[in-house]
C-alpha atoms as a PDB file:
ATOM      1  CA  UNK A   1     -34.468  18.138  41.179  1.00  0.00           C
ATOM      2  CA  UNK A   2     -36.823  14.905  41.835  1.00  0.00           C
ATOM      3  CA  UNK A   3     -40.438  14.676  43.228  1.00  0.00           C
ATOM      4  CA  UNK A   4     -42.526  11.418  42.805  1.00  0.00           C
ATOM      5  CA  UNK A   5     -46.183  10.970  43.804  1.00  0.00           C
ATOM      6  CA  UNK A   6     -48.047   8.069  44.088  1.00  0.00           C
ATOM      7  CA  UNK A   7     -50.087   6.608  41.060  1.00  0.00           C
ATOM      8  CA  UNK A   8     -52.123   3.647  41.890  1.00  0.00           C
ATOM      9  CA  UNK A   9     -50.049   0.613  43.077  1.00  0.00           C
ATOM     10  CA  UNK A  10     -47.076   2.643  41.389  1.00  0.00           C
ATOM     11  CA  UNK A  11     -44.916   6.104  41.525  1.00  0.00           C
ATOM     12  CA  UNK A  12     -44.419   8.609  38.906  1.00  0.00           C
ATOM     13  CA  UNK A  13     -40.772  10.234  39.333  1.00  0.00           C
ATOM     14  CA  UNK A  14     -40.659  13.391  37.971  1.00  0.00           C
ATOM     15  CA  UNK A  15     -37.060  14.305  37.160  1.00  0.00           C
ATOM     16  CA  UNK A  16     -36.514  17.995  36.518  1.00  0.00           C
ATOM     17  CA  UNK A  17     -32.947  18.945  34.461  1.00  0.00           C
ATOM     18  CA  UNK A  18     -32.418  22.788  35.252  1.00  0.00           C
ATOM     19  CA  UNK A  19     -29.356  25.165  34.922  1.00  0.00           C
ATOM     20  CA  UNK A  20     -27.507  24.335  32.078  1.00  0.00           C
ATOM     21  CA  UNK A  21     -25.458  25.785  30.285  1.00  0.00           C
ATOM     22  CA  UNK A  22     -26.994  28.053  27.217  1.00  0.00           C
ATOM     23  CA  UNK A  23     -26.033  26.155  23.496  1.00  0.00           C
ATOM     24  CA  UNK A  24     -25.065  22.599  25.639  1.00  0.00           C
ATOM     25  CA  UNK A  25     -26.035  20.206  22.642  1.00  0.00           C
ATOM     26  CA  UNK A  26     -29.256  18.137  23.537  1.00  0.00           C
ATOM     27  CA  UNK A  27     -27.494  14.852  23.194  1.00  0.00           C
ATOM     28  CA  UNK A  28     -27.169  15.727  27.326  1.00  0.00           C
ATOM     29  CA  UNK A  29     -30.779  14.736  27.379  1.00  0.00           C
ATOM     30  CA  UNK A  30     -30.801  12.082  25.373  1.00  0.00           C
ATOM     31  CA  UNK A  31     -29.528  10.016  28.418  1.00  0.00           C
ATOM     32  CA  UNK A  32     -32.456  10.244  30.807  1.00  0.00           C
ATOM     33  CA  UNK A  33     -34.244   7.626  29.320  1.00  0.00           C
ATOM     34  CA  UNK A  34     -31.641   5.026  29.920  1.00  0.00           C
ATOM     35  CA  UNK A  35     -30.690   6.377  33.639  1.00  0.00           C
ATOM     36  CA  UNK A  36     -34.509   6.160  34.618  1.00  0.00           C
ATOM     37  CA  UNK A  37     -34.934   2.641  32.829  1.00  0.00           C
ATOM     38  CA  UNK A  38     -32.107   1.308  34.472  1.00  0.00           C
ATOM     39  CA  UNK A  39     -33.234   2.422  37.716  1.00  0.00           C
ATOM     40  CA  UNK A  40     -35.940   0.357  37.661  1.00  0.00           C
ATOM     41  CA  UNK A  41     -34.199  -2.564  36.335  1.00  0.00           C
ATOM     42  CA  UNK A  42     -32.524  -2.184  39.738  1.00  0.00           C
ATOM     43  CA  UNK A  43     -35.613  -1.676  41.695  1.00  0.00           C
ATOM     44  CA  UNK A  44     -37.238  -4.590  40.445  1.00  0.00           C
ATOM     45  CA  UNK A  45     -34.073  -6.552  41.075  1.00  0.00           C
ATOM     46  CA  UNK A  46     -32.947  -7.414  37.764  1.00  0.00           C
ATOM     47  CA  UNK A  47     -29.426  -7.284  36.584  1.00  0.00           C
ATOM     48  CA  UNK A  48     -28.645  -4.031  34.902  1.00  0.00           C
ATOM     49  CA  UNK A  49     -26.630  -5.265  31.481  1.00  0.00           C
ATOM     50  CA  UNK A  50     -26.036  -1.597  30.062  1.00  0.00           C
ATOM     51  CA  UNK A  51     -22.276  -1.366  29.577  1.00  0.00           C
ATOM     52  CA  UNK A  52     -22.076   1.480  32.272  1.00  0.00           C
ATOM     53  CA  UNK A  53     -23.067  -0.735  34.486  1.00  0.00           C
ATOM     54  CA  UNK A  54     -20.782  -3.779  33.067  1.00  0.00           C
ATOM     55  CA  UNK A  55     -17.656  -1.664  33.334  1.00  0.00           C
ATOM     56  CA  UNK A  56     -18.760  -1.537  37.516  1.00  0.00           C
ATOM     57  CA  UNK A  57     -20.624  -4.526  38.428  1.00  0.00           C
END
C-alpha cells in the first residue's frame, strides 16, 4: 500500500509493506531503500545505473 501527501514544494511517499509471511528474514526489507531511491533517480530524469536496472535498460 502507497499514500503520499504534499510537503512543501515536495511529496512524502509513504510505502506500507504488510502481509508477510511470519519468520521471512528481514533482508526483504532491506531493499526499499534502493527501490524508493531509484525512483526518484527516474523522476528527476537521471539515468538509473543500479545493475537491476543495467540488466533492462
Amino acid at each position: 500500500m502507497t499514500s503520499s501527501e504534499p510537503v512543501d514544494d515536495s511529496c512524502r511517499l509513504t510505502v506500507t509493506h504488510d502481509e508477510v509471511r511470519e519468520g521471512v528474514s528481514n533482508e526483504l526489507y532491506g531493499g526499499w531503500p534502493a527501490v524508493l531511491s531509484g525512483l526518484k533517480t527516474w523522476r528527476d530524469g537521471e539515468t538509473l545505473t543500479t545493475p537491476g536496472s543495467l540488466m533492462y535498460g
